[in-house]
Structures are given as structure tokens and as C-alpha cells.
C-alpha atoms as a PDB file:
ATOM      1  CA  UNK A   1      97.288  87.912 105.306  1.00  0.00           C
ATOM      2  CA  UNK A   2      99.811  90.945 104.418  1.00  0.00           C
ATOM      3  CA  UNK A   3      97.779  94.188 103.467  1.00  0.00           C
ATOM      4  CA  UNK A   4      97.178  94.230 100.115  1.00  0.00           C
ATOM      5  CA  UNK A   5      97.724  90.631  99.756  1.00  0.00           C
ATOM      6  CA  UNK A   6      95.089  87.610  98.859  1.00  0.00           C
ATOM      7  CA  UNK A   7      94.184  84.499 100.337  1.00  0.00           C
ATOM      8  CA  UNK A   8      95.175  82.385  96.734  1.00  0.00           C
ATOM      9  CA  UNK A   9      93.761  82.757  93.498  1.00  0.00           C
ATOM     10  CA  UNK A  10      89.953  82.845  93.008  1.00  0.00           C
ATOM     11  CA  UNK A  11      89.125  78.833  92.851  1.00  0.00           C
ATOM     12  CA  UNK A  12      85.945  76.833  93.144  1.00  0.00           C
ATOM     13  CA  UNK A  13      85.161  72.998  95.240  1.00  0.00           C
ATOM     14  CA  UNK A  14      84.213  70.121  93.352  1.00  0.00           C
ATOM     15  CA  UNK A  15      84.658  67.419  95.853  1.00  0.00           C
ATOM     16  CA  UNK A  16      85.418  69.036  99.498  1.00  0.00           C
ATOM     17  CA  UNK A  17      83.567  71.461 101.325  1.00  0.00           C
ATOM     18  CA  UNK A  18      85.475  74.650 102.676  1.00  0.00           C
ATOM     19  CA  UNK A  19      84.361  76.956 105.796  1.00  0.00           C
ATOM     20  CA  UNK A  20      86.064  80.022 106.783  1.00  0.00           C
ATOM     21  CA  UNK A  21      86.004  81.516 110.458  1.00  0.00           C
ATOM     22  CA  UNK A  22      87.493  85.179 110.215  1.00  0.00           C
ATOM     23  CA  UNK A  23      89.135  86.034 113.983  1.00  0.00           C
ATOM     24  CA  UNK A  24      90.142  89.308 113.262  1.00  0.00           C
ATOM     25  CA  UNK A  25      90.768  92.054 110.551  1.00  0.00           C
ATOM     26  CA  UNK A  26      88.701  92.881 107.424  1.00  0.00           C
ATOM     27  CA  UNK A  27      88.843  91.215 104.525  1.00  0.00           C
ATOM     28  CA  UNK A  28      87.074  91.336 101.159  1.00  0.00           C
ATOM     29  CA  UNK A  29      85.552  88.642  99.422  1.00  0.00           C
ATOM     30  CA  UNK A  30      85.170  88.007  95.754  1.00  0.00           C
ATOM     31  CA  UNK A  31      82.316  85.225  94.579  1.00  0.00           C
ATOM     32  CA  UNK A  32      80.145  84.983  91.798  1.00  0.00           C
ATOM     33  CA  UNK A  33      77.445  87.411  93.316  1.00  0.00           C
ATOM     34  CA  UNK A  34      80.147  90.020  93.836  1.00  0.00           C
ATOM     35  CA  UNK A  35      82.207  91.611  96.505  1.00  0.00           C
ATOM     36  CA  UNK A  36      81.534  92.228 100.477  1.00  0.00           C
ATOM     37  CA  UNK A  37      83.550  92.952 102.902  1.00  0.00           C
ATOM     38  CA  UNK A  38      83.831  90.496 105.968  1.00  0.00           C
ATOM     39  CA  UNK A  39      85.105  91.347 109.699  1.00  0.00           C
ATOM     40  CA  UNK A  40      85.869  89.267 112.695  1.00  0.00           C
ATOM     41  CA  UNK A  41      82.853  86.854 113.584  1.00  0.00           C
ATOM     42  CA  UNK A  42      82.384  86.431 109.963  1.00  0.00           C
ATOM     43  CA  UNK A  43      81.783  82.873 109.271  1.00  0.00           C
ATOM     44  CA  UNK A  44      81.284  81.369 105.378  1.00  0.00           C
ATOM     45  CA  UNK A  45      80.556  78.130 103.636  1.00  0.00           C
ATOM     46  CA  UNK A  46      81.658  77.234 100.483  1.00  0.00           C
ATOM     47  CA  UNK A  47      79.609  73.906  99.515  1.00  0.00           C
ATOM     48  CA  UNK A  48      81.599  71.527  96.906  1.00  0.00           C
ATOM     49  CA  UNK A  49      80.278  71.241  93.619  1.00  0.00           C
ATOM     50  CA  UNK A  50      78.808  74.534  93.045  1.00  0.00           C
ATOM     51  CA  UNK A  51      81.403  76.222  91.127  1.00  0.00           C
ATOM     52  CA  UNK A  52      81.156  79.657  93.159  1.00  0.00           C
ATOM     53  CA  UNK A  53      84.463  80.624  92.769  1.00  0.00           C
ATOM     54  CA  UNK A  54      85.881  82.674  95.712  1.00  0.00           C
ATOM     55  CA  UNK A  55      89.361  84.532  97.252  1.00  0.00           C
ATOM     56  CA  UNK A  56      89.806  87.003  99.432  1.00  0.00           C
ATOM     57  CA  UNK A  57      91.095  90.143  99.545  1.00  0.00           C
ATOM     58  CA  UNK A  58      93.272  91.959 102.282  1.00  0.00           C
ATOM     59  CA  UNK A  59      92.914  95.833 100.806  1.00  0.00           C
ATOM     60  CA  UNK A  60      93.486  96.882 104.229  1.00  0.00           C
ATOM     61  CA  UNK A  61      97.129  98.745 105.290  1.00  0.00           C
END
């Protein structure tokens, strides 16, 4: 992801799961309960059907 960019517009699941593995850089991310930022090693869920929705952020240069 380009700094400054995002990873697509915030969006929730309703039918698949998604998991993110972040291999390197820093990223933030944007859910329902807020922002935190997120580094290599990172890993997050995102179950279907819970509405959460979620992007990233790269506000990195």
C-alpha cells in the first residue's frame, strides 16, 4: 500500500470470513471500536456477519 493510501473503502462481511497477516510496515486500522495501529506480525480476523466495518490506513511516508 502507497503511503498515504488505503486498503479500499471501510466495508463489513456478511457471508465470508476475512483474515489479514501484516508482513511488514505499519498500518492503521479503522473498525467500529476505533483506530490502532498494526505492525508486522499483526494478524486480524474479521468474522462474517458482524457488521464491524473495517479499512486500513497507510499514514506512513
Amino acid at each position: 500500500m502507497e503511503p498515504g493510501g488505503q486498503s479500499s473503502a471501510r466495508h463489513a462481511h456478511s457471508k465470508q470470513d476475512e483474515f489479514v497477516y501484516i508482513l511488514e510496515g505499519e498500518f492503521v486500522l479503522v473498525t467500529d471500536a476505533g483506530r490502532v495501529t498494526v505492525g508486522p506480525g499483526s494478524c486480524i480476523a474479521f468474522p462474517a456477519g458482524t457488521g464491524d466495518g473495517h479499512h486500513f490506513l497507510n499514514e506512513t511516508g
